[in-house]
C-alpha atoms as a PDB file:
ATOM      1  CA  UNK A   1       0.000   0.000   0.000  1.00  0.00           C
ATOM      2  CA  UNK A   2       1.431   3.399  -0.966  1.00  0.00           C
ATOM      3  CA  UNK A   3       2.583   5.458   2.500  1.00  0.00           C
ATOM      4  CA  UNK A   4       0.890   8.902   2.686  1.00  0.00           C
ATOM      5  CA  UNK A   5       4.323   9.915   4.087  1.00  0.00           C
ATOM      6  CA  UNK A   6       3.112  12.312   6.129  1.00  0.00           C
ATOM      7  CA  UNK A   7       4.193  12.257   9.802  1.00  0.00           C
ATOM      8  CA  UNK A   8       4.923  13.970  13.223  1.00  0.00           C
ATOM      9  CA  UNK A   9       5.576  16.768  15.295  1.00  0.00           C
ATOM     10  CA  UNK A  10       5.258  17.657  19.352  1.00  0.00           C
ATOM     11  CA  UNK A  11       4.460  15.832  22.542  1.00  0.00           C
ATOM     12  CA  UNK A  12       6.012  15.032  25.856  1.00  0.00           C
ATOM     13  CA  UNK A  13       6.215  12.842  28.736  1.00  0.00           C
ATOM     14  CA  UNK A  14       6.471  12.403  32.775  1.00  0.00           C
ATOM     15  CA  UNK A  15       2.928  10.442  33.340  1.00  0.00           C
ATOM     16  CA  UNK A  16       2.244   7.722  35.703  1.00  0.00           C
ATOM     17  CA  UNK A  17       1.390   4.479  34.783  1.00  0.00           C
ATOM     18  CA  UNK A  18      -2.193   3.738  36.166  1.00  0.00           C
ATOM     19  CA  UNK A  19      -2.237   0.003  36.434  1.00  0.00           C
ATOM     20  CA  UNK A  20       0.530  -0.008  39.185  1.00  0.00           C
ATOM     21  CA  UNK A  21       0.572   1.751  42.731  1.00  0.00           C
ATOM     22  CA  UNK A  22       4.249   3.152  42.474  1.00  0.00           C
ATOM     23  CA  UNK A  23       4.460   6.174  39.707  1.00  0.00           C
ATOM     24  CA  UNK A  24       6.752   5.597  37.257  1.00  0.00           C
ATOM     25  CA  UNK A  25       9.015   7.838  34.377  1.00  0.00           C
ATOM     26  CA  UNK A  26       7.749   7.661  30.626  1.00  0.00           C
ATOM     27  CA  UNK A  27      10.739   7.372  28.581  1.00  0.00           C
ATOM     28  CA  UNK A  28       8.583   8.126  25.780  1.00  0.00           C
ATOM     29  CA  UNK A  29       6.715  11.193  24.852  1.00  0.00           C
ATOM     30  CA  UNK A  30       3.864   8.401  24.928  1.00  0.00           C
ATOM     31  CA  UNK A  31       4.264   4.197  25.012  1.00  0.00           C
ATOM     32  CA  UNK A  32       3.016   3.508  21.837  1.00  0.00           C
ATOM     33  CA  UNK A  33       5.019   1.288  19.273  1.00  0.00           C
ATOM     34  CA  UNK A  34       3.123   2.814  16.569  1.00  0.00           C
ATOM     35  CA  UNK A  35       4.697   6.910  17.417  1.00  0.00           C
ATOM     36  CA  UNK A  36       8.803   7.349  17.092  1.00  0.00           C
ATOM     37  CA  UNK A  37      10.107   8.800  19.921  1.00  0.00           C
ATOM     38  CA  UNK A  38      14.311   8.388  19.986  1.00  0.00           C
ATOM     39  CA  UNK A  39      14.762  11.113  22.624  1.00  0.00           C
ATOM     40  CA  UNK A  40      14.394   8.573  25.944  1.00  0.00           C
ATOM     41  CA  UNK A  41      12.685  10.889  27.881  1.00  0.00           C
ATOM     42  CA  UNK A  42      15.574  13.595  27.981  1.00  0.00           C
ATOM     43  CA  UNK A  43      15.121  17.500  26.457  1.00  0.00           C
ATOM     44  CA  UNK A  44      17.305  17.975  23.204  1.00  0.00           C
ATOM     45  CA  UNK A  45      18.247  16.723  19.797  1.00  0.00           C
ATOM     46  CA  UNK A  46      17.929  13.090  19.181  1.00  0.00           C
ATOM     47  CA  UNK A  47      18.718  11.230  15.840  1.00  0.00           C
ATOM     48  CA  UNK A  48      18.114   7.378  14.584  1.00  0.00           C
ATOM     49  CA  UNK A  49      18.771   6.109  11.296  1.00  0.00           C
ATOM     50  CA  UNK A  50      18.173   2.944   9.625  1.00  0.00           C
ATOM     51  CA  UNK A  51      16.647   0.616   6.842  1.00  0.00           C
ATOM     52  CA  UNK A  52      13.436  -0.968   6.605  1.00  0.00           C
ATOM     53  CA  UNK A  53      12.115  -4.303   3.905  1.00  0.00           C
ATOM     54  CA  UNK A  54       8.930  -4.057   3.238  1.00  0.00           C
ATOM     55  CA  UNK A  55       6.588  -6.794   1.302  1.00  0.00           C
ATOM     56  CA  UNK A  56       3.974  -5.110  -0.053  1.00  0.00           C
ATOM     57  CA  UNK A  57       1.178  -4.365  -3.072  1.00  0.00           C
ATOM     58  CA  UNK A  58       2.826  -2.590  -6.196  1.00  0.00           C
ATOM     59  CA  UNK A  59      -0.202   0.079  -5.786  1.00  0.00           C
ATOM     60  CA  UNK A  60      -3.464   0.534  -4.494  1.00  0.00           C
ATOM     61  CA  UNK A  61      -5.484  -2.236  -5.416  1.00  0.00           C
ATOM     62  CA  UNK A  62      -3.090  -4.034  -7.214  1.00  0.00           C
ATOM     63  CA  UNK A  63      -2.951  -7.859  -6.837  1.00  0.00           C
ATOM     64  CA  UNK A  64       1.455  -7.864  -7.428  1.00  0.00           C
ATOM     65  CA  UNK A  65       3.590  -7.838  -4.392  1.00  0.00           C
ATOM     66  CA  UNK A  66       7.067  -7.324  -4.533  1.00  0.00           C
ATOM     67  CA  UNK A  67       9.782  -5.665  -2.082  1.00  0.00           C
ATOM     68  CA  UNK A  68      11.088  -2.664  -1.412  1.00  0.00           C
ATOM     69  CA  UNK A  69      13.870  -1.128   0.877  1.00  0.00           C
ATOM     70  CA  UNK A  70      12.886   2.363   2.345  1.00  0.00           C
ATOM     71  CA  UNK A  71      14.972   4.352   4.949  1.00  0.00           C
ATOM     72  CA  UNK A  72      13.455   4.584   8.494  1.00  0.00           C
ATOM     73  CA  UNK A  73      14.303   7.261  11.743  1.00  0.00           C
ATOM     74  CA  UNK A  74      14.107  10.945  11.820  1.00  0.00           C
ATOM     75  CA  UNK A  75      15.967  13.514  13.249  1.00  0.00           C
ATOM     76  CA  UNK A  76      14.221  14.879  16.781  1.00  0.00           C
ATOM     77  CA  UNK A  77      14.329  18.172  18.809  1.00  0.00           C
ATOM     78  CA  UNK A  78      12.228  17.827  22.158  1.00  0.00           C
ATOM     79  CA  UNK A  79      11.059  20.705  24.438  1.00  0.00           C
ATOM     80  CA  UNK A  80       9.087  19.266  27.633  1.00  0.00           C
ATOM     81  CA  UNK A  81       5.704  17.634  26.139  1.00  0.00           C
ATOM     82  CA  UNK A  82       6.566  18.546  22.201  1.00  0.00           C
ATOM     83  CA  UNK A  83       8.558  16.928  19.782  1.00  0.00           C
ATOM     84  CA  UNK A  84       9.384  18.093  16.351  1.00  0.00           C
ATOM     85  CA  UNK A  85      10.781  16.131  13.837  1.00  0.00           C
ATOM     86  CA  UNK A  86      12.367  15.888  10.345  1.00  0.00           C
ATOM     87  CA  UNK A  87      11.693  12.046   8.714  1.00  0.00           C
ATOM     88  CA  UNK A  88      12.648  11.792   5.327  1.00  0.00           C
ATOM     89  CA  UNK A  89       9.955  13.888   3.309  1.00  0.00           C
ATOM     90  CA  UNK A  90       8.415  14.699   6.603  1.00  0.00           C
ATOM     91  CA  UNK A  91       8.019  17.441   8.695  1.00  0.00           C
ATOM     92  CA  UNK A  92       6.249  17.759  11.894  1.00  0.00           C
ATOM     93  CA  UNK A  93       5.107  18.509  15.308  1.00  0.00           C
ATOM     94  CA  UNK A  94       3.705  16.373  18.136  1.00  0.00           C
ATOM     95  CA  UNK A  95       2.538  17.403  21.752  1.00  0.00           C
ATOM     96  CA  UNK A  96       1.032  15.579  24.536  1.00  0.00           C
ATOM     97  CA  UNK A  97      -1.649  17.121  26.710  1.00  0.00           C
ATOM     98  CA  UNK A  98      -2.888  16.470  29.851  1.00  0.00           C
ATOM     99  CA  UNK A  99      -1.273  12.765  29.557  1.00  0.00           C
ATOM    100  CA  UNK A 100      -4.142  11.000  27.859  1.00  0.00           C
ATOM    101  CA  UNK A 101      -4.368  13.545  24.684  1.00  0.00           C
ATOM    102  CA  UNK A 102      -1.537  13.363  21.412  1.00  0.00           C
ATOM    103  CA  UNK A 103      -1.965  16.063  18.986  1.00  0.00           C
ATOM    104  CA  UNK A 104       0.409  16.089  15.575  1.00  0.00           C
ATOM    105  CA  UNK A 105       0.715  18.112  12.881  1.00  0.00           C
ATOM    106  CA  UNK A 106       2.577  16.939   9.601  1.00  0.00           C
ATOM    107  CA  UNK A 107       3.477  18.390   6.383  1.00  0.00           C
ATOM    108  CA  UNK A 108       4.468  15.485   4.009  1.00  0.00           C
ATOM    109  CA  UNK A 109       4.398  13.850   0.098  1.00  0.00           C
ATOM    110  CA  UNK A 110       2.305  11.232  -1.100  1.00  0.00           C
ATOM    111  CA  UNK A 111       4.491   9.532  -3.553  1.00  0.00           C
ATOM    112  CA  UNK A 112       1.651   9.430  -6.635  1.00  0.00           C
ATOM    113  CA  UNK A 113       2.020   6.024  -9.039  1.00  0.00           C
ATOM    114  CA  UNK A 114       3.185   5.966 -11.929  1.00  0.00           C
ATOM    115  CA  UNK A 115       2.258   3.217 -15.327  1.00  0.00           C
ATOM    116  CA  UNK A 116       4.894   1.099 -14.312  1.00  0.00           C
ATOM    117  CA  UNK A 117       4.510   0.380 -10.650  1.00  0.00           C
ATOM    118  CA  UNK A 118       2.273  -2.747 -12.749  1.00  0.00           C
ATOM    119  CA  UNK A 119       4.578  -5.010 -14.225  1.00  0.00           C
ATOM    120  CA  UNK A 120       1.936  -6.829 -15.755  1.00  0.00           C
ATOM    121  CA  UNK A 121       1.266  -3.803 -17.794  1.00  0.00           C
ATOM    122  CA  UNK A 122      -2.587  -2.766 -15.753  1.00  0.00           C
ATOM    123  CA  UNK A 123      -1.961   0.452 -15.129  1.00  0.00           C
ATOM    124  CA  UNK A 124      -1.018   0.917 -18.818  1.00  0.00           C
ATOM    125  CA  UNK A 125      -2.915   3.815 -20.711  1.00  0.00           C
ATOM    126  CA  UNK A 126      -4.147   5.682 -17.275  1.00  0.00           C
ATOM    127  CA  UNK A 127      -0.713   8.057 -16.806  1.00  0.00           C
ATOM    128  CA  UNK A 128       0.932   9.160 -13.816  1.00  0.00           C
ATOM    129  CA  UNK A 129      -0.045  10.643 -11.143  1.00  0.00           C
ATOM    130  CA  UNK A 130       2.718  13.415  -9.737  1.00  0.00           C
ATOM    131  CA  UNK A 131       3.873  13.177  -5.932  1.00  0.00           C
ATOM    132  CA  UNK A 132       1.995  15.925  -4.269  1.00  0.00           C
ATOM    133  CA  UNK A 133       2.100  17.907  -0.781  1.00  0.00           C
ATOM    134  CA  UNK A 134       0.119  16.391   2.307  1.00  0.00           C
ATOM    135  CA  UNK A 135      -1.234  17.976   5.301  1.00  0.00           C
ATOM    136  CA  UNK A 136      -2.187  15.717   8.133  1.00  0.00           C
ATOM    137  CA  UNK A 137      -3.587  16.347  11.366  1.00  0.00           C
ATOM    138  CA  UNK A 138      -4.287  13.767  14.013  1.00  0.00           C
ATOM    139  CA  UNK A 139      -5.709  13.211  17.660  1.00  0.00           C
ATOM    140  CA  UNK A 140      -5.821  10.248  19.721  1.00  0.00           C
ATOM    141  CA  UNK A 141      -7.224  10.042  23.195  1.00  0.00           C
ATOM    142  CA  UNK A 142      -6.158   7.689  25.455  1.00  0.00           C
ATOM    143  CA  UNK A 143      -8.660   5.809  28.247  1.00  0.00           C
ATOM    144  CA  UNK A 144      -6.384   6.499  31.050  1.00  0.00           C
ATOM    145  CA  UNK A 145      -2.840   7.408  31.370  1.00  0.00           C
ATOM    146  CA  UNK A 146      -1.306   4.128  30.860  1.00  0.00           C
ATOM    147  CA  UNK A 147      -2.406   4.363  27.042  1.00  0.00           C
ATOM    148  CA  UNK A 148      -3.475   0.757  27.094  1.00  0.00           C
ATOM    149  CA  UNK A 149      -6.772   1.756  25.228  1.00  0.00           C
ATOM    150  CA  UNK A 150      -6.555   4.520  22.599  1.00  0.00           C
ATOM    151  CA  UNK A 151      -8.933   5.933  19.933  1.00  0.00           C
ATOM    152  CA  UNK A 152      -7.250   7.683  17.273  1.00  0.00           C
ATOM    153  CA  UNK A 153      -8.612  10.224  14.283  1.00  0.00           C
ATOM    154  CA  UNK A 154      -6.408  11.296  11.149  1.00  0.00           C
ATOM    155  CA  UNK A 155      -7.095  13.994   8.272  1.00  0.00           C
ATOM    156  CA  UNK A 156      -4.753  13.692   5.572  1.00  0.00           C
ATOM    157  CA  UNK A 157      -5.781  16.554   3.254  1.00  0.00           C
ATOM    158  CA  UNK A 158      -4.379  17.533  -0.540  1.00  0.00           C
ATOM    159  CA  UNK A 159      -5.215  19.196  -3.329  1.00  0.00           C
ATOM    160  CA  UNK A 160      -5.948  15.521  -4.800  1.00  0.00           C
ATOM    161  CA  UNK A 161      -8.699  15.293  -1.966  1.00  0.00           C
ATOM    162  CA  UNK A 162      -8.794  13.795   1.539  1.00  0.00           C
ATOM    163  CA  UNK A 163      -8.356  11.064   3.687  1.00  0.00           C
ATOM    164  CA  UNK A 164     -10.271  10.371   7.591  1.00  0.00           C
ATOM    165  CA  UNK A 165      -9.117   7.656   9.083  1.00  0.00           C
ATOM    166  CA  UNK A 166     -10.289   7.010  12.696  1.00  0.00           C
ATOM    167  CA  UNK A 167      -9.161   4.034  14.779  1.00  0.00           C
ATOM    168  CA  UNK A 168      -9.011   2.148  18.044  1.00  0.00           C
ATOM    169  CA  UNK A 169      -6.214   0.443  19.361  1.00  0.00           C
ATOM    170  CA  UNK A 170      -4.591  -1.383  22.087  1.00  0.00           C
ATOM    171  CA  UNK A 171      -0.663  -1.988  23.084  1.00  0.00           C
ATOM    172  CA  UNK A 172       0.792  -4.424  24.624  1.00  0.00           C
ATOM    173  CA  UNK A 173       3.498  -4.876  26.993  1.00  0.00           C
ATOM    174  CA  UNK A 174       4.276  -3.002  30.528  1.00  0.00           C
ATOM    175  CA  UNK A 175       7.149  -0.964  29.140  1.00  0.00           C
ATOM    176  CA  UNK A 176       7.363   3.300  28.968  1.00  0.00           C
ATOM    177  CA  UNK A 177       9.970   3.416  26.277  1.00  0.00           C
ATOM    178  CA  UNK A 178       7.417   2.745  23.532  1.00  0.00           C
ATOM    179  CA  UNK A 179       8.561  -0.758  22.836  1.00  0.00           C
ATOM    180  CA  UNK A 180       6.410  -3.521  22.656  1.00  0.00           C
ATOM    181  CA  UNK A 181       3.201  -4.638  20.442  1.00  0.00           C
ATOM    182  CA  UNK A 182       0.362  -2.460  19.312  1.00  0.00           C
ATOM    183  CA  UNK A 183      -2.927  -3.431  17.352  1.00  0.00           C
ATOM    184  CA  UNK A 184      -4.976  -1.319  15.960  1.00  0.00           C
ATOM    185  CA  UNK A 185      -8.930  -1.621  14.308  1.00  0.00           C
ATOM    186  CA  UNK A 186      -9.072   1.189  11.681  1.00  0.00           C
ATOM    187  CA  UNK A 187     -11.602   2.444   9.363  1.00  0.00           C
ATOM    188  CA  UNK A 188     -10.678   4.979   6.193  1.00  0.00           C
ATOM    189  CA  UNK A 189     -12.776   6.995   4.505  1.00  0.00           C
ATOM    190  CA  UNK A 190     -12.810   9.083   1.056  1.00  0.00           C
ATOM    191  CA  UNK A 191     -14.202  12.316  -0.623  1.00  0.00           C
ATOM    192  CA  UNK A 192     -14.331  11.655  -4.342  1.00  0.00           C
ATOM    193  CA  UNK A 193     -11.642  13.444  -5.248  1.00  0.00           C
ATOM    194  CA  UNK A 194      -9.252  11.157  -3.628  1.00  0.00           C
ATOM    195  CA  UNK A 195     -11.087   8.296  -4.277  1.00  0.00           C
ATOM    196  CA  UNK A 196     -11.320   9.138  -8.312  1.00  0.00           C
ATOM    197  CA  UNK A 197      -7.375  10.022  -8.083  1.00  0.00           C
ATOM    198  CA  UNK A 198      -7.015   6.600  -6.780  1.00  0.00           C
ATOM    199  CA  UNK A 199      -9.609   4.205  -8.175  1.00  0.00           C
ATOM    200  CA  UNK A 200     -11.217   6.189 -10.838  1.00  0.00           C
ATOM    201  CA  UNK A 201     -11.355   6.284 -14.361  1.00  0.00           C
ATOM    202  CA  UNK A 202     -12.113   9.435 -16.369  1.00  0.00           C
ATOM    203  CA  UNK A 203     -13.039   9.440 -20.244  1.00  0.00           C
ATOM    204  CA  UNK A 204      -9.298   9.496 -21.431  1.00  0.00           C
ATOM    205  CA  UNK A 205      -7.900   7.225 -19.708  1.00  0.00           C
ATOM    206  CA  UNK A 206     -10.832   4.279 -20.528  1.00  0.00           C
ATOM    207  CA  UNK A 207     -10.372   5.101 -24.240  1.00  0.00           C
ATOM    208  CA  UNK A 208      -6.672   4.590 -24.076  1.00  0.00           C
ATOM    209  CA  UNK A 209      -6.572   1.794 -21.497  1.00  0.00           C
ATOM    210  CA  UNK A 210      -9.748  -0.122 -22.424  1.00  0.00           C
ATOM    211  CA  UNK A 211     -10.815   0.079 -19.437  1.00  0.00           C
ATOM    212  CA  UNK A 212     -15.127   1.109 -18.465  1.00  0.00           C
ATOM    213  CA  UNK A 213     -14.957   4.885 -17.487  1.00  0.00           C
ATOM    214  CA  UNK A 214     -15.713   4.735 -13.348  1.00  0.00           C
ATOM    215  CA  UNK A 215     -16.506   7.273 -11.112  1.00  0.00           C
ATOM    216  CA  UNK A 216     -16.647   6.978  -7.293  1.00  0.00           C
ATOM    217  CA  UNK A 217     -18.851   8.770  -5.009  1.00  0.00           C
ATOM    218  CA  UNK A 218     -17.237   9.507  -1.307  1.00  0.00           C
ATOM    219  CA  UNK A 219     -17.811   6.941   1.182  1.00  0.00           C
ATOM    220  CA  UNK A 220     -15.533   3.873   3.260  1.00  0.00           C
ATOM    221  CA  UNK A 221     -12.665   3.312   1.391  1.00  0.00           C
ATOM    222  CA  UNK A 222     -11.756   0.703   4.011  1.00  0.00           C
ATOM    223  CA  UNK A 223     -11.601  -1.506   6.864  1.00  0.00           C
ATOM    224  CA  UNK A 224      -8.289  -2.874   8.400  1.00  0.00           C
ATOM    225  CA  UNK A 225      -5.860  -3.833  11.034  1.00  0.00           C
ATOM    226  CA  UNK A 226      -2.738  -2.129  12.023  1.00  0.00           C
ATOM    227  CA  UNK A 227       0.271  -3.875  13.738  1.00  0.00           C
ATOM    228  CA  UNK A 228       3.138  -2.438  15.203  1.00  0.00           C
ATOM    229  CA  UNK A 229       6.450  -3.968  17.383  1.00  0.00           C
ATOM    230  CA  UNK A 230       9.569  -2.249  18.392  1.00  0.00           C
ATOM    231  CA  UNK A 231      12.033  -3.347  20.710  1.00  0.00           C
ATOM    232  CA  UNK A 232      15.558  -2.365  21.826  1.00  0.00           C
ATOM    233  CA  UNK A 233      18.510  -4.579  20.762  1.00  0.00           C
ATOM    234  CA  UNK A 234      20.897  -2.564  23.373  1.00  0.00           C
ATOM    235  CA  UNK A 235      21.175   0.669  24.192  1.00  0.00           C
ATOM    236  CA  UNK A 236      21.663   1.886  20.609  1.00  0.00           C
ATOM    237  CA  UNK A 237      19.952  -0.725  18.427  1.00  0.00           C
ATOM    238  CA  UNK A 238      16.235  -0.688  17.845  1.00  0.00           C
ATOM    239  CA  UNK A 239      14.203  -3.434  15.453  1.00  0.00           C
ATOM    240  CA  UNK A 240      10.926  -2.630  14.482  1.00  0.00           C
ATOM    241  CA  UNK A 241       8.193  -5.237  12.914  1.00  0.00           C
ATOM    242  CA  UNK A 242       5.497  -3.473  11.319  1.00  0.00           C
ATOM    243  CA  UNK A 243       2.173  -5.387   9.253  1.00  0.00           C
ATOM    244  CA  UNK A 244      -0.667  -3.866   7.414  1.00  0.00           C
ATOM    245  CA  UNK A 245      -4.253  -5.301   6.320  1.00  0.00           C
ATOM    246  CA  UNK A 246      -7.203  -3.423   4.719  1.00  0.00           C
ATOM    247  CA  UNK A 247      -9.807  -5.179   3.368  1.00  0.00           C
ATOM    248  CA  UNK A 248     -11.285  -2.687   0.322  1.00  0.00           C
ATOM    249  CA  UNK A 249     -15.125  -1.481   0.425  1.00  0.00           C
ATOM    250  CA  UNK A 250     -17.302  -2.997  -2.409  1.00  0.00           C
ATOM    251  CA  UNK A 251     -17.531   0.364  -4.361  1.00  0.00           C
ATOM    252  CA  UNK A 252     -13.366   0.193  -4.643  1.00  0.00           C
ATOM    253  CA  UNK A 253     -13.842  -3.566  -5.199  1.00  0.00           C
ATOM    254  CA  UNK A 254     -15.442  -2.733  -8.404  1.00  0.00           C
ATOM    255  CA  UNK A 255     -13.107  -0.489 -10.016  1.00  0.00           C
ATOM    256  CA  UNK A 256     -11.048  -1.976 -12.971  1.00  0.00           C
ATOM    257  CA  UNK A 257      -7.903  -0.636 -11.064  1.00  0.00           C
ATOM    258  CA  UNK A 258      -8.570  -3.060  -8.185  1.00  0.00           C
ATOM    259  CA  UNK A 259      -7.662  -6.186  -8.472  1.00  0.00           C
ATOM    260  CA  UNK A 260      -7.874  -7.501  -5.171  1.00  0.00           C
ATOM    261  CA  UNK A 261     -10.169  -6.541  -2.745  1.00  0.00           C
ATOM    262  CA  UNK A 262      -7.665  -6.284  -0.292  1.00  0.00           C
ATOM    263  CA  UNK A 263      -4.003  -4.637   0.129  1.00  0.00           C
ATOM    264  CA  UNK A 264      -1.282  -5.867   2.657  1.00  0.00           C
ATOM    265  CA  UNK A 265       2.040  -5.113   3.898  1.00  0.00           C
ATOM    266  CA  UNK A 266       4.640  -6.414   6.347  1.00  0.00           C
ATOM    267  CA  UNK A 267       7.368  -4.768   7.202  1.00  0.00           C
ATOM    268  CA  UNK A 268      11.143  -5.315   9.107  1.00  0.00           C
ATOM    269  CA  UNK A 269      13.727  -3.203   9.762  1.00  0.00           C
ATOM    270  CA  UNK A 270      16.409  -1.820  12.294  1.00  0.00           C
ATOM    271  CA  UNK A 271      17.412   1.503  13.642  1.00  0.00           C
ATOM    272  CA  UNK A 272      20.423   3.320  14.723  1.00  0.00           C
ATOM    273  CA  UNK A 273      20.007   5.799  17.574  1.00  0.00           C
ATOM    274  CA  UNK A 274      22.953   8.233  17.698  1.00  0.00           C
ATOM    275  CA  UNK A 275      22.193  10.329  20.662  1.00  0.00           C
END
């Protein structure tokens, strides 16, 4: 599945972890596998780098997987309960509030797709679509201040139309540093614009691909789970697992560019922290 890239900005720490009687540190801005957070609690620049393999769909709806190697980490400056960060074609903010509320703010690049992300020539005749500027906004708001339970809500606006995708999710594990499992229920949904940019097909691009002309009304796009795993190596070494399944709604279903109902990833990688 392509990565809206878009990601991350403030949030902090010091919270007390609810299920136990003694109050402990965070040593991330919050425990969630899912968020980055390389700063371990301290005030300050903090910087890891890696690689990532993923196993994934060629492109939205398409039934070819194949792999690809991606860089992972991001360069961090934290300030009590705000981080901001630089991660590849990312830029962003993240702050926590009142320990069970994350707010971010990220400026990033959906990566397009182009004719010949299908090697079995079914994108052929429907163009490119350019790489374009992202702005998301998120929330998520924890049940208590152990962020075992969390609902989550995303906008991921462009001028190629929008993206909601609102979640609920639950980590596992007793550790503060954001290592550990997380699993996540999420639902996505489309205006038309994004969902015609993505699954539709306008006049001139059925006469030259052969495909019907479709048009999609707004609506679920999707319905999936989200996994996440990170855990330290040593004091510098971090692997991260991450897995990915969205099971398409019937109006993307029947789009000539989908075919599968379904898109999947999975995801391995390691980082280096520097600081």
């Amino acid at each position: 599945m392509k990565k809206f890239t878009a990601l991350l900005l403030p949030i902090a720490i010091y919270a007390f972890l609810a299920p136990t009687a003694v109050a402990q540190e965070k040593t991330a801005l919050v425990p969630l596998p899912s968020l980055d957070d390389f700063t371990k609690g301290e005030d300050g620049w903090a910087l890891g780098l890696g690689l990532g393999v993923e196993y994934e769909s060629a492109y939205e709806g398409s039934d070819e997987f194949g792999f690809e190697v991606d860089p992972a980490g991001a360069l961090q400056w934290r300030t009590g309960d705000n981080i901001f960060y630089f991660a590849g074609e990312a830029l962003g903010w993240r702050g926590l509030r009142d320990d069970i509320w994350l707010f971010e703010a990220t400026v990033g690049f959906d990566e397009g797709r182009e004719e010949a992300d299908s090697d079995d020539g079914y994108l052929n005749g429907l163009g490119d679509s350019d790489e374009g500027a992202e702005f998301v906004l998120q929330a998520r708001r924890a049940f208590n201040a152990d962020w075992r339970y969390w609902l989550d809500g995303r906008v991921i606006a462009s001028e190629d139309g929008n993206i909601g995708i609102f979640g609920v999710g639950r980590r596992f594990g007793e550790q503060n540093d954001g290592t550990g499992g997380e699993l996540a229920l999420v639902a996505v949904y489309h205006d038309s614009d994004r969902a015609n940019k993505d699954f539709g097909i306008n006049a001139a691009q059925a006469a030259a691909s052969g495909y019907n002309q479709t048009y999609l009304d707004s609506g679920i796009r999707s319905i999936g789970l989200h996994y996440n795993y990170r855990q330290y190596i040593n004091e510098n070494w971090l692997v991260f697992v991450e897995g990915l399944y969205e099971h398409y709604s019937s109006d993307v279903q029947d789009s000539p560019i989908a075919r599968s109902d379904y898109e999947a990833e999975l995801g391995v990688g390691f980082i280096y922290l520097f600081f």
